[in-house]
N, C-alpha and C. Protein backbone atom coordinates (compact mmCIF):
# COMPACT_ATOMS: atom_id res chain seq x y z
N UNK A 1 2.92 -23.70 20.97
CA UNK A 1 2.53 -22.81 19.88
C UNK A 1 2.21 -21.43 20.44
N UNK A 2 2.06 -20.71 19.77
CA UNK A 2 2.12 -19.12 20.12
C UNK A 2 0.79 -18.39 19.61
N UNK A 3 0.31 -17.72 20.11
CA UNK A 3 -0.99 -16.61 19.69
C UNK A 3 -1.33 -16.86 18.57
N UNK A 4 -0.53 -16.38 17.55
CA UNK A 4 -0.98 -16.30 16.13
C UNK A 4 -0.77 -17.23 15.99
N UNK A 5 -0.08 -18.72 15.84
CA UNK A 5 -0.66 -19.72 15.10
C UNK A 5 -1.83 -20.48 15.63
N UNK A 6 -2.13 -20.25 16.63
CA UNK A 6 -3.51 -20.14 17.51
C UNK A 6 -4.42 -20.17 16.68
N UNK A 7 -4.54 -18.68 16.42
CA UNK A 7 -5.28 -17.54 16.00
C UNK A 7 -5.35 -18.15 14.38
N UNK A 8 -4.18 -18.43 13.68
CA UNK A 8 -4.74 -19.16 12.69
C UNK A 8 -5.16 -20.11 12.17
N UNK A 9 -4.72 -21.04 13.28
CA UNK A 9 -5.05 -22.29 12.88
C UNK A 9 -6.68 -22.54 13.28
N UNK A 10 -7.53 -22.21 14.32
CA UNK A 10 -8.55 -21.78 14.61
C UNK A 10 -9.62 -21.07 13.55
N UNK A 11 -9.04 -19.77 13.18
CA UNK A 11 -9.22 -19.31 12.17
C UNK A 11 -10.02 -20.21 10.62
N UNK A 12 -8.90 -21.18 10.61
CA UNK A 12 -8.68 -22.23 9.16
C UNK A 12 -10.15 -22.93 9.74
N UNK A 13 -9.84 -23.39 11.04
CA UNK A 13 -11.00 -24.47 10.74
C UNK A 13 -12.41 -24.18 11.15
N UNK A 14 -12.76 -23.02 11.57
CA UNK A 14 -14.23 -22.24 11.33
C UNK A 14 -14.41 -22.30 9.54
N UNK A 15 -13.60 -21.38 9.05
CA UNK A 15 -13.67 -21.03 7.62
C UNK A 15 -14.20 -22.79 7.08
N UNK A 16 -13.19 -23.59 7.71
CA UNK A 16 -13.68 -24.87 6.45
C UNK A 16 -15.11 -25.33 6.90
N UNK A 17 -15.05 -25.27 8.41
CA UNK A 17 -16.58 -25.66 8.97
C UNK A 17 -17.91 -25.27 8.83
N UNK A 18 -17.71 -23.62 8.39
CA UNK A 18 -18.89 -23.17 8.33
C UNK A 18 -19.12 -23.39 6.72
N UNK A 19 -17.50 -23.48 5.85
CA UNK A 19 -18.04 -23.93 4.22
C UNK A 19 -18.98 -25.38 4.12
N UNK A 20 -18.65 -26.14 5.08
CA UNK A 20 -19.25 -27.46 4.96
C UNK A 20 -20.49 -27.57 5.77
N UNK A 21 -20.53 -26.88 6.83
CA UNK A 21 -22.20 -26.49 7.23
C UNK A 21 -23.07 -25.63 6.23
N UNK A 22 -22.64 -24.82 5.75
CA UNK A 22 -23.10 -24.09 4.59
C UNK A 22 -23.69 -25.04 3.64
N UNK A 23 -22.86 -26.17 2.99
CA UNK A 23 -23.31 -27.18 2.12
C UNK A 23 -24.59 -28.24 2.77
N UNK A 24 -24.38 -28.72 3.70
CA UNK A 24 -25.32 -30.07 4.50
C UNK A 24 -26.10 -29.15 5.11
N UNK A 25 -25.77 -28.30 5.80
CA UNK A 25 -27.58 -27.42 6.31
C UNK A 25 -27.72 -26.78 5.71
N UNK A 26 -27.35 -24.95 5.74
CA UNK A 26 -27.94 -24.18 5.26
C UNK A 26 -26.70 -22.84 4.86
N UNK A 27 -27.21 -22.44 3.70
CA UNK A 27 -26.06 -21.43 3.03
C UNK A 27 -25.85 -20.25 4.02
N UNK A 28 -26.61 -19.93 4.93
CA UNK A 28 -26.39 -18.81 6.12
C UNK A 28 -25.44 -19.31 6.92
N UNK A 29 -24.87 -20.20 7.10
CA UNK A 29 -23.33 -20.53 7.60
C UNK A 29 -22.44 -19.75 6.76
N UNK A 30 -22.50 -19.20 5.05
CA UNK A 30 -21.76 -18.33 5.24
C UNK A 30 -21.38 -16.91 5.44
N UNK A 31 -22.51 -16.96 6.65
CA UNK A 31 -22.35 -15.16 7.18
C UNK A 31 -21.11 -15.49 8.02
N UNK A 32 -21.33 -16.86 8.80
CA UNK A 32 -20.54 -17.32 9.72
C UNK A 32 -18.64 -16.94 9.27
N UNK A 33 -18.95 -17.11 7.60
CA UNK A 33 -17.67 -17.12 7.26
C UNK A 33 -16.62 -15.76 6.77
N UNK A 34 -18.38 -15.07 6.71
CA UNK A 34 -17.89 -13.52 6.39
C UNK A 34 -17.21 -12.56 7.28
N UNK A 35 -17.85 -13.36 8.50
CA UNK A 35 -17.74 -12.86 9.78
C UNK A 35 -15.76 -13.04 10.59
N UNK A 36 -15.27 -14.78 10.30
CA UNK A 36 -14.29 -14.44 10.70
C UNK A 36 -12.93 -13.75 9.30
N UNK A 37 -13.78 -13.91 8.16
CA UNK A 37 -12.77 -13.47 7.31
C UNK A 37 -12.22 -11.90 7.51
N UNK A 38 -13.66 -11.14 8.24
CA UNK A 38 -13.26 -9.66 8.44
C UNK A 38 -12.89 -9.15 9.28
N UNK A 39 -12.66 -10.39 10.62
CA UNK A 39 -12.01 -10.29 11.53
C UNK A 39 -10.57 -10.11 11.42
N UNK A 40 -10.35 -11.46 10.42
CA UNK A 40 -8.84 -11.52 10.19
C UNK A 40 -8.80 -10.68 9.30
N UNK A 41 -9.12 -9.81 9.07
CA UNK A 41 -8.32 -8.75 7.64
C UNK A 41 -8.36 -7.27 8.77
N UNK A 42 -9.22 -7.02 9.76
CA UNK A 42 -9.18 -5.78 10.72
C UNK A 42 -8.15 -6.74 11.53
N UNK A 43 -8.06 -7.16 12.11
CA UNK A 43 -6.95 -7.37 12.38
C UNK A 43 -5.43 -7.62 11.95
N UNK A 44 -5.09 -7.51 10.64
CA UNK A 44 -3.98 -7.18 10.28
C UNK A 44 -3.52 -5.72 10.25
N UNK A 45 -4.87 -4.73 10.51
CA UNK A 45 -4.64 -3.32 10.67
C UNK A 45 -3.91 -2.86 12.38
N UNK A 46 -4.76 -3.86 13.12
CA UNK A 46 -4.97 -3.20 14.61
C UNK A 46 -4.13 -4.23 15.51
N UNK A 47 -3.76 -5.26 14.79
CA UNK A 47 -3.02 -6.71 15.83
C UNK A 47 -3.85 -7.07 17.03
N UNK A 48 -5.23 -6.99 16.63
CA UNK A 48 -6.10 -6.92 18.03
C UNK A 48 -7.39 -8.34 17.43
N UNK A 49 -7.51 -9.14 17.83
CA UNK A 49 -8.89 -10.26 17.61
C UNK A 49 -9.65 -10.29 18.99
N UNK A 50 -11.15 -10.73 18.60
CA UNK A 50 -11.11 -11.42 20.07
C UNK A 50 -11.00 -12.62 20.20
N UNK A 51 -10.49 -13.45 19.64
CA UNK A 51 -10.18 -14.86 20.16
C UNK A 51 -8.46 -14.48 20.74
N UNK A 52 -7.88 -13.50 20.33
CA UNK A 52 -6.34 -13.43 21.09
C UNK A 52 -6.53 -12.84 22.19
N UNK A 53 -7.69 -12.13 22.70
CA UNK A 53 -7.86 -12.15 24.45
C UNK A 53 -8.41 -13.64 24.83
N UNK A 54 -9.31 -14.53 24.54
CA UNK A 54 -9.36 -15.64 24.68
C UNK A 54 -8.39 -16.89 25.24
N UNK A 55 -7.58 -16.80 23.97
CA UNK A 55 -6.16 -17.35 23.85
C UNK A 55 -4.93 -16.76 25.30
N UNK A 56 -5.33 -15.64 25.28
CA UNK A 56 -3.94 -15.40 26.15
C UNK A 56 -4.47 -15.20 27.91
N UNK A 57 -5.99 -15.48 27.73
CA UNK A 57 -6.42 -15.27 28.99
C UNK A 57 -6.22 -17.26 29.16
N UNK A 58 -6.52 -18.13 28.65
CA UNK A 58 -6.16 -19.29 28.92
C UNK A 58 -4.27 -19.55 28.72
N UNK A 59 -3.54 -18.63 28.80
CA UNK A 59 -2.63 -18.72 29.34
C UNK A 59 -1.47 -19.53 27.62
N UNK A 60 -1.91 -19.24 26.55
CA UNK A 60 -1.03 -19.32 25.65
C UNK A 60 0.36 -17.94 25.17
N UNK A 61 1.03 -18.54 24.91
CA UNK A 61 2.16 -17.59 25.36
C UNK A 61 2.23 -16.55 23.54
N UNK A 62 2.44 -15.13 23.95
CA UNK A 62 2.57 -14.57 22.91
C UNK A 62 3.66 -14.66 22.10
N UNK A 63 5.17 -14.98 21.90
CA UNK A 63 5.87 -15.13 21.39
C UNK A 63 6.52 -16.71 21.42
């Protein structure tokens, strides 16, 4: 798999995790969620995250 489906699939399962920590602990999990949603929307401006230095420093391939 490649960067971005990385990057999204990762992505997907914070978003569902912090909706369902949000529910069983506490609703401040969803800052957690505000947090990567505005990641992924500045990054459709800049093609830049930091989980894709993450990703490509453990050696996942960009294309």
């Amino acid at each position: 798999m490649t960067v971005n489906r990385y990057l999204r699939m990762i992505a997907g399962f914070f978003i569902l995790l912090s909706l369902l920590l949000s529910q069983l602990h506490s609703i401040n999990w969803l800052w957690f969620t505000a947090f990567v949603g505005l990641n992924l929307f500045q990054s459709a401006f800049t093609n830049w995250c930091p989980m894709m230095t993450f990703l490509r420093k453990f050696g996942v391939k960009d294309v």
